[in-house]
C-alpha atoms as a PDB file:
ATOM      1  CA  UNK A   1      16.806  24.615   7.614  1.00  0.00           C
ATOM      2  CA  UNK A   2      13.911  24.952  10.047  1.00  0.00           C
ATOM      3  CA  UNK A   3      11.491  22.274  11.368  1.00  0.00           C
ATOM      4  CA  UNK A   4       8.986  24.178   9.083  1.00  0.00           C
ATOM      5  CA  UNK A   5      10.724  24.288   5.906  1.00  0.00           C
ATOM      6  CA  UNK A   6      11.595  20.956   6.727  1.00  0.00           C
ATOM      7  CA  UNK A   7       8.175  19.846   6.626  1.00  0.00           C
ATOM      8  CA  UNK A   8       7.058  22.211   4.056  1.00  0.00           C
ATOM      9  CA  UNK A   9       9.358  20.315   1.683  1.00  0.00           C
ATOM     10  CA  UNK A  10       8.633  16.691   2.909  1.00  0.00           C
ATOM     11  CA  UNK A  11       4.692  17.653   2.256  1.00  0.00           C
ATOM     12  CA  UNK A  12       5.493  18.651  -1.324  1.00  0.00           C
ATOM     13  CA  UNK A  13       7.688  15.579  -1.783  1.00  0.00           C
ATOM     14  CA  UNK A  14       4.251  13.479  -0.647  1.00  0.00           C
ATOM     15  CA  UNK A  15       2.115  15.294  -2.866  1.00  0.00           C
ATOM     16  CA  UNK A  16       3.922  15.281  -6.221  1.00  0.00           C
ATOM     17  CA  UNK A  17       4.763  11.703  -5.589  1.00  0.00           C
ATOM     18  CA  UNK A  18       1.096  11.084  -4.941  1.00  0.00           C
ATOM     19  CA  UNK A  19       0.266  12.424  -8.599  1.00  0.00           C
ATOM     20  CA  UNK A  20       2.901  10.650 -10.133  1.00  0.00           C
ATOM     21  CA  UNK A  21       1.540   7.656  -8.752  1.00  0.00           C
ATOM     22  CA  UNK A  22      -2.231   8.791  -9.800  1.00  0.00           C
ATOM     23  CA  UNK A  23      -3.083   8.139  -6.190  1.00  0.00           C
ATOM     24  CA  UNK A  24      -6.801   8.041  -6.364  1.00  0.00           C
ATOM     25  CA  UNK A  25      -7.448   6.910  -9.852  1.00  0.00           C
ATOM     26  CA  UNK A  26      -9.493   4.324 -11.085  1.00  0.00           C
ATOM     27  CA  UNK A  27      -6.301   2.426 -12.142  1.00  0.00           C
ATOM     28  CA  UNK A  28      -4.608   3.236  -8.956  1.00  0.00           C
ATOM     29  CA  UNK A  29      -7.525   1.659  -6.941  1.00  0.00           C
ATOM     30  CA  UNK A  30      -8.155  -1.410  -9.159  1.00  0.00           C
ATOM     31  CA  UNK A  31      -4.261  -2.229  -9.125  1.00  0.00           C
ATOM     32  CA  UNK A  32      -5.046  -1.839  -4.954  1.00  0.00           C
ATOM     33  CA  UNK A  33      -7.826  -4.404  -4.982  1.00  0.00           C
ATOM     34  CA  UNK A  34      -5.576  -6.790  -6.874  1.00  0.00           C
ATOM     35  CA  UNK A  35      -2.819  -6.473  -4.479  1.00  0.00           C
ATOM     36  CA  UNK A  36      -4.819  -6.460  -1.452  1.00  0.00           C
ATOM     37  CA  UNK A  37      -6.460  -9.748  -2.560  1.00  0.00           C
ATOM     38  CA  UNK A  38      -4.176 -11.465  -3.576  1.00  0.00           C
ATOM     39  CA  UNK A  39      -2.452 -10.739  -0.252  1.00  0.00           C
ATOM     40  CA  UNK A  40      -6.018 -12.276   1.451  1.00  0.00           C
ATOM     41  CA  UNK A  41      -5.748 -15.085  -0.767  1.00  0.00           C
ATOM     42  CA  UNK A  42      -1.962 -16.051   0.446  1.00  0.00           C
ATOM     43  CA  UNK A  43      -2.942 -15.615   4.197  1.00  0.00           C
ATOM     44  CA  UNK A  44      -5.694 -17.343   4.130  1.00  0.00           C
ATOM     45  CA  UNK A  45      -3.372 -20.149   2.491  1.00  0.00           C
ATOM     46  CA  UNK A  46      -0.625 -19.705   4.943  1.00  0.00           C
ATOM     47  CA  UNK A  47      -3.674 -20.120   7.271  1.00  0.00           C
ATOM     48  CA  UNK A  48      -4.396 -23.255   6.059  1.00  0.00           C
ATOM     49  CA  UNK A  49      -1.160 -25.176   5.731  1.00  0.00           C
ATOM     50  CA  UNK A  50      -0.574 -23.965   8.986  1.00  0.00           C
ATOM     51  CA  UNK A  51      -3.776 -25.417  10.702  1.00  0.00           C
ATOM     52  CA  UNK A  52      -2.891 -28.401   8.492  1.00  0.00           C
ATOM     53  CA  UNK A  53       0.832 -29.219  10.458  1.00  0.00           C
ATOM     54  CA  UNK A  54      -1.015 -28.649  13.572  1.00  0.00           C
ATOM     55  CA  UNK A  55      -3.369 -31.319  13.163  1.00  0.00           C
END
């Protein structure tokens, strides 16, 4: 198999996995938000129990 084909195939792989996953859908994006903030939300309390030991 050539580099090409190679990435010809790894390309498709991406894309249907991207529609199974409804990359880009409202769902898809809300779910995102949730995750991303409630990622914020624990570093900004790791944040703060760490500034807490230091003091």
């Amino acid at each position: 198999m050539s580099i090409q084909e190679c990435t010809q195939i790894m390309e498709q792989l991406i894309r249907e996995e991207g529609q199974r996953l409804g990359i880009g859908s409202p769902e898809f994006i809300q779910r995102h938000n949730e995750m991303m903030e409630a990622a914020d939300r624990q570093l900004l309390q790791d944040l703060m129990m760490e500034q807490r030991e230091e003091t």
